[in-house]
Protein backbone atom coordinates (compact mmCIF):
# COMPACT_ATOMS: atom_id res chain seq x y z
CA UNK A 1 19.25 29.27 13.54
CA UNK A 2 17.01 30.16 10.79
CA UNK A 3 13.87 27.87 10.18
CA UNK A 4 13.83 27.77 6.07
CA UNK A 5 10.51 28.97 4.73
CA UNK A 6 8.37 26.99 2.67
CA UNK A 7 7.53 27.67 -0.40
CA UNK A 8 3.68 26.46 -0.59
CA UNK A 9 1.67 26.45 -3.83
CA UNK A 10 -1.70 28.80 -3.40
CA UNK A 11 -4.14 27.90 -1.15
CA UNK A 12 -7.12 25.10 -2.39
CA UNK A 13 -9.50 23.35 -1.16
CA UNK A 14 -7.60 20.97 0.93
CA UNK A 15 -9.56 17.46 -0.01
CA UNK A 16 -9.51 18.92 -3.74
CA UNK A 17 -5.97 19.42 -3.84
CA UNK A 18 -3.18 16.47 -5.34
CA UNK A 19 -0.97 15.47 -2.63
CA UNK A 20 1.94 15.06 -4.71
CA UNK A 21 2.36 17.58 -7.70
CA UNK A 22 5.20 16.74 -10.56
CA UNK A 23 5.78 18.97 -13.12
CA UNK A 24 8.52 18.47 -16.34
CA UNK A 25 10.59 16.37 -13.56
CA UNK A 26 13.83 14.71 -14.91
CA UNK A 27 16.31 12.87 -12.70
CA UNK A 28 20.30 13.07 -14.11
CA UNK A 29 23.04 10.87 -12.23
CA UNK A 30 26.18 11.06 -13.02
CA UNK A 31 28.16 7.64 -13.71
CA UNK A 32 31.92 8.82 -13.66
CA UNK A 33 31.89 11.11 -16.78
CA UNK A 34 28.42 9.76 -18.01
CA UNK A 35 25.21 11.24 -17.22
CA UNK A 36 22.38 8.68 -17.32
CA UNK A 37 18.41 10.34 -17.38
CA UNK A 38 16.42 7.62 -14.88
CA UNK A 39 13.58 10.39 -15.29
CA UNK A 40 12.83 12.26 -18.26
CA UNK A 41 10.05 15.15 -18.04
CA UNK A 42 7.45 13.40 -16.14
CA UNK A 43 3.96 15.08 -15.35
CA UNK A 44 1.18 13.75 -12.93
CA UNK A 45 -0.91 14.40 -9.97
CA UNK A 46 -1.43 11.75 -7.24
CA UNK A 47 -4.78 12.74 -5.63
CA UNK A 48 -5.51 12.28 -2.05
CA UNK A 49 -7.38 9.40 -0.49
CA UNK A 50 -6.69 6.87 -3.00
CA UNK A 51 -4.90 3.62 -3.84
CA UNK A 52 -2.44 4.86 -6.08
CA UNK A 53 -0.04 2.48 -7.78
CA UNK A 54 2.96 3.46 -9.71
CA UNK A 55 4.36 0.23 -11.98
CA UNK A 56 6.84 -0.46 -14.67
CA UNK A 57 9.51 -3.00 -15.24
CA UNK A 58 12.87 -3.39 -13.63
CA UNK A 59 15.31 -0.32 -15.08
CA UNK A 60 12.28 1.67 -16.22
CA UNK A 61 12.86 4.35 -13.55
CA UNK A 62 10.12 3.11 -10.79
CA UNK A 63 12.86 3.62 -7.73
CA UNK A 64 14.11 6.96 -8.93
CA UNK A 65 10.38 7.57 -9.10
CA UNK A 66 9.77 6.64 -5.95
CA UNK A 67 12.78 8.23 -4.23
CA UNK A 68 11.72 11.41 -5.60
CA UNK A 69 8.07 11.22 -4.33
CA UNK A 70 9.51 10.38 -0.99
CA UNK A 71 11.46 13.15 -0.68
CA UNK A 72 14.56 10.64 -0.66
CA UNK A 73 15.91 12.49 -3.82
CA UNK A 74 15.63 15.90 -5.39
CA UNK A 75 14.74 16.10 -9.30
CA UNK A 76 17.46 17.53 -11.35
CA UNK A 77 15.08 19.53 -13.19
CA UNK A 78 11.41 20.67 -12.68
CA UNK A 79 9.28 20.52 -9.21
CA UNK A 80 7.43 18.34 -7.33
CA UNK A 81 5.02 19.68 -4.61
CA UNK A 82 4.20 17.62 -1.63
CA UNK A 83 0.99 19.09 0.27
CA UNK A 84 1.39 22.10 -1.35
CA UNK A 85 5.37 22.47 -0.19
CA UNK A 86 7.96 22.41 -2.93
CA UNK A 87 10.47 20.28 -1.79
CA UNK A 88 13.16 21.02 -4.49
CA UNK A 89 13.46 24.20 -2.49
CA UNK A 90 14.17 22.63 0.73
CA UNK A 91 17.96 22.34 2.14
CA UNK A 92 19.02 18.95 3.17
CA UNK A 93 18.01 19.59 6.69
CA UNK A 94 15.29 21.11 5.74
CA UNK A 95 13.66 18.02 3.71
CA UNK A 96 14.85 15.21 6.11
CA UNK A 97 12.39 17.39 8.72
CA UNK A 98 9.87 17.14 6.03
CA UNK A 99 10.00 14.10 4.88
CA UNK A 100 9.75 12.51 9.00
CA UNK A 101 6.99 14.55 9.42
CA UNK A 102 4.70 14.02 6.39
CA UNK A 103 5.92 11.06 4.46
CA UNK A 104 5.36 7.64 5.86
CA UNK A 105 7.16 4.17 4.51
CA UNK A 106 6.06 0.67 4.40
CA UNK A 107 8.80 -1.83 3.27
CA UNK A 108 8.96 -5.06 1.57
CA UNK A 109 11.05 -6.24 4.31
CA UNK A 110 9.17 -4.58 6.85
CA UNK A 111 12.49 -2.73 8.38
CA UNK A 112 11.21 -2.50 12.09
CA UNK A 113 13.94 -2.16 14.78
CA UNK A 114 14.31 -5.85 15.81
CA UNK A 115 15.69 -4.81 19.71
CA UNK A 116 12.01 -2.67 20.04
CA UNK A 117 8.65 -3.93 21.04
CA UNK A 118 5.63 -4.72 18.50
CA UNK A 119 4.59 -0.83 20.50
CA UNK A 120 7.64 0.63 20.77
CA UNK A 121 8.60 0.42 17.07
CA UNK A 122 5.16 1.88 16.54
CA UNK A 123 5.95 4.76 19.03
CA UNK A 124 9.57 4.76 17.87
CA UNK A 125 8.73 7.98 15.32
CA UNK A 126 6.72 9.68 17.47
CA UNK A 127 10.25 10.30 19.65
CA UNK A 128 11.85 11.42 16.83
CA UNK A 129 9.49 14.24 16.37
CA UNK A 130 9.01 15.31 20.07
CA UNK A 131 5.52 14.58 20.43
CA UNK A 132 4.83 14.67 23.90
CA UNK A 133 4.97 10.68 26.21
CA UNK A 134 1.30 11.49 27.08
CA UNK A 135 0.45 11.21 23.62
CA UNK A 136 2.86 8.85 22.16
CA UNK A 137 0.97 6.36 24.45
CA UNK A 138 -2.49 7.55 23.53
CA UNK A 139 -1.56 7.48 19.29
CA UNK A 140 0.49 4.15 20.09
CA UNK A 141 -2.12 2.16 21.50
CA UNK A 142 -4.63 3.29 19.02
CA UNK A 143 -2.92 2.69 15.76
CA UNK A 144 -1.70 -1.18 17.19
CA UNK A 145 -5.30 -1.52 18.53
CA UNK A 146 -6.66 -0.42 14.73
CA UNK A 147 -4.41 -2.80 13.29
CA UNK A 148 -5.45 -6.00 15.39
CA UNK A 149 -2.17 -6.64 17.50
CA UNK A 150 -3.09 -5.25 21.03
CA UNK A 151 -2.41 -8.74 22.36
CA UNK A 152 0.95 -9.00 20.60
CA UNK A 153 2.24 -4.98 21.90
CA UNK A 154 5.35 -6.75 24.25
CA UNK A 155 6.65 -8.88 21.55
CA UNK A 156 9.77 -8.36 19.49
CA UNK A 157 9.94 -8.47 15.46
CA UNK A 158 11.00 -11.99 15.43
CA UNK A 159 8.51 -13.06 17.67
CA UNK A 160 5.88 -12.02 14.59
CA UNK A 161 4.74 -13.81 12.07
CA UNK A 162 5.25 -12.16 8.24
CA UNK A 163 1.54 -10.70 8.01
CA UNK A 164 2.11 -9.68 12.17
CA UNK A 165 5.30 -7.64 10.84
CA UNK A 166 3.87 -5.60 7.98
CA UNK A 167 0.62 -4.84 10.41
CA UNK A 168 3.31 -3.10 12.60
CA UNK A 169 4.79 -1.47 9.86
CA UNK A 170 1.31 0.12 8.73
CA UNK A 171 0.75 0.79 12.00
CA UNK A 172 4.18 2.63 12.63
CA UNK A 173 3.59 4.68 9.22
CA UNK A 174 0.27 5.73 9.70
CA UNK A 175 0.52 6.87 13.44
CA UNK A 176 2.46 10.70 13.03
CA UNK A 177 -0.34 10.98 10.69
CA UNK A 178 1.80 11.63 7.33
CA UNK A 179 0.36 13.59 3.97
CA UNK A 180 0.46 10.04 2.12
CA UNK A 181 2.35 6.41 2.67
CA UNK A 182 4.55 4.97 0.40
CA UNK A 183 4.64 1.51 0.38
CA UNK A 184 7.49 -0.29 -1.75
CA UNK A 185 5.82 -4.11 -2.87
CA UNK A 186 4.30 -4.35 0.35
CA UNK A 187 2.99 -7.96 -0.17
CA UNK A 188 6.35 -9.02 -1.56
CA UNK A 189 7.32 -11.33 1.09
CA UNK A 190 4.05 -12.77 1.56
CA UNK A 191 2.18 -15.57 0.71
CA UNK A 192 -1.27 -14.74 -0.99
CA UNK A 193 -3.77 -15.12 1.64
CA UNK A 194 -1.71 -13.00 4.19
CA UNK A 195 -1.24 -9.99 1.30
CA UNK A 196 -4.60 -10.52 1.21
CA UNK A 197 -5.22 -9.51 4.60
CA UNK A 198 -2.88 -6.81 4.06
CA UNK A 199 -4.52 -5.26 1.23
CA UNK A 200 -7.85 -5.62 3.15
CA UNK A 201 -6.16 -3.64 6.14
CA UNK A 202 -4.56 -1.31 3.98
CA UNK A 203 -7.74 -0.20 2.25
CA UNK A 204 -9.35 0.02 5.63
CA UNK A 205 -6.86 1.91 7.01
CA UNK A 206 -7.23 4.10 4.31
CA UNK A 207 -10.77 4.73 4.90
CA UNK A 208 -10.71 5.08 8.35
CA UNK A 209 -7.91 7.80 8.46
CA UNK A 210 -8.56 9.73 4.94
CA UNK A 211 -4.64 8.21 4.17
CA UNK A 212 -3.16 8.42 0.33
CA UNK A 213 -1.09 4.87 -0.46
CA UNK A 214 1.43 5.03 -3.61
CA UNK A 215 2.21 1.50 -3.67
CA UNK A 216 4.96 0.41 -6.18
CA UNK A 217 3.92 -3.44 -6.71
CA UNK A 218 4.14 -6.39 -9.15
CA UNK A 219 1.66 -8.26 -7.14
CA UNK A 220 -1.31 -8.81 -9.68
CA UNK A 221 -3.94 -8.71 -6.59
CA UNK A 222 -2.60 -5.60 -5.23
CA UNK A 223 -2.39 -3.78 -8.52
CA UNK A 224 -6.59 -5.50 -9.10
CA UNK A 225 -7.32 -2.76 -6.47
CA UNK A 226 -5.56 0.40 -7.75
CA UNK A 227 -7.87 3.84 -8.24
CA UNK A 228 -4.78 5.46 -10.28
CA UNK A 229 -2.04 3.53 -12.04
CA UNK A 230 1.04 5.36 -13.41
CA UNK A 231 3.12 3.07 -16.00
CA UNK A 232 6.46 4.33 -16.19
CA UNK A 233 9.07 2.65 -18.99
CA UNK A 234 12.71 4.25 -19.91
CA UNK A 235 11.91 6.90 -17.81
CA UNK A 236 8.97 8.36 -18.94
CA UNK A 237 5.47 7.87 -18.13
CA UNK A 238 3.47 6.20 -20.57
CA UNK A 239 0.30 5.40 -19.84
CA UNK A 240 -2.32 6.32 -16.37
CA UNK A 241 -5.20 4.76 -15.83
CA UNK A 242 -8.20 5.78 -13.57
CA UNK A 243 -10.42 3.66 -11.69
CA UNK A 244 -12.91 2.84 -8.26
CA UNK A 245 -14.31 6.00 -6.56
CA UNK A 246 -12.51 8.61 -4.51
CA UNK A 247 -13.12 7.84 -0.48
C-alpha cells in the first residue's frame, strides 16, 4: 500500500512558523435537507509555544472549531495547515495517523482508560504508534516523574484524586511529543485551587518542552493567563487579542 504524500507548506524557520494555519475555513453540516454554516470564513494563526485560548459562547461554533484544529473534522471549504501539513488533503486513514502522531488531547473528564495503571495510560499511546518497549519505559517514567506522580505510577484512575487525573492526562498528551495539545475546559471539573495547580503545571510543562496549548475554557483564571485569545460568535471570529511574551 501506498503511503499518501503530504502536502507541506514551504519550508520556514521552524520556531517562526504558526503551528496551526486557517485560511477562509467554513464548516457546512447537513441537517436532513438543511445545511447549517457552524464556521463561516475564518482566518488565524496559532503560533507555537504559547497559551492559546479559543472562547465564545455555547452555539457560537467553539466545538466545530475545535474539531477542525484537531484534525477530528475536515473544513468544508478552505485549508488549515497543521505543522506545515495540509490536512484537508489527507484521506481518512491518512489523518487518523496524523492526528495520533502530532495532536495531543486533554479532556474535561480526563478520559483515561480506567482498567490501566496511572503509567500505563501514560504509555498507552506510545503502543499505538510502535515506539519501541525500551523507550516507552524511558518517555513513561519521565513525563509521570515531570508531572509529580512517580509515587502514584501502580494506581488505577479511580484510585486518583481529580487534580491526580488531569496530571495523568497532561502527562499522557505530552509524552509522543505532539505539534500542539488541545485541551477542552481542562479545569472544568475542578475546584479552584486544584485548576490552579493545573494551570501552574500546564504553563510549566509548556516551558519545559517548547509545547503549544489551545485551551477552549470558560474558567476566568485560565483564560487570566492566555498569550492569544480567539473570540468566535455565530461562526465567525470576531475579535483576537494578544498578550504575555512568546517562551
Amino acid at each position: 500500500m501506498k503511503t499518501q504524500a503530504l502536502d507541506q507548506i514551504p519550508e520556514t524557520k521552524h520556531a517562526d512558523r504558526p503551528v496551526v494555519r486557517l485560511s477562509n475555513v467554513v464548516k457546512v453540516y447537513e441537517a436532513g435537507e438543511v445545511e447549517v454554516a457552524a464556521i463561516k470564513g475564518i482566518t488565524f494563526d496559532i503560533p507555537r509555544q504559547r497559551f492559546s485560548m479559543i472562547v465564545g459562547p455555547s452555539g457560537s461554533g467553539k466545538t466545530s472549531l475545535l474539531n477542525l484544529i484537531g484534525c477530528i473534522d475536515k473544513p468544508t471549504q478552505g485549508s488549515i495547515f497543521v505543522g506545515g501539513q495540509d490536512v484537508g488533503a489527507l484521506n481518512d486513514n491518512a489523518i487518523s495517523d496524523f492526528r495520533a502522531q502530532r495532536v495531543g488531547f486533554i479532556f474535561q473528564n480526563f478520559s483515561l482508560i480506567p482498567v490501566l495503571s496511572a503509567w500505563e495510560n501514560i504509555e498507552h499511546p506510545l503502543m499505538l504508534l510502535g515506539v519501541p518497549a525500551a523507550e516507552r519505559r524511558e518517555r513513561s517514567n519521565s513525563m509521570l516523574e515531570a508531572v509529580g506522580l512517580s509515587d502514584q505510577r501502580r494506581r488505577r484512575p479511580n484510585q486518583l484524586s481529580g487534580g491526580q487525573k488531569q496530571r495523568v492526562a497532561i502527562a499522557r498528551a505530552l509524552v509522543k511529543g505532539p505539534d500542539f495539545v488541545l485541551a477542552d475546559e481542562p479545569t472544568a471539573n475542578l475546584d479552584s485551587q486544584t485548576g490552579a495547580s493545573i494551570i501552574d503545571l500546564m504553563r510549566r510543562m509548556q516551558e519545559e518542552y517548547s509545547t503549544t496549548f489551545v485551551f477552549s475554557t470558560h474558567d476566568p483564571h485560565l483564560m487570566s493567563h492566555a498569550d492569544e485569545t480567539f473570540t468566535i460568535r455565530d461562526g465567525q471570529l470576531v475579535d483576537h487579542s494578544s498578550g504575555g511574551s512568546q517562551c
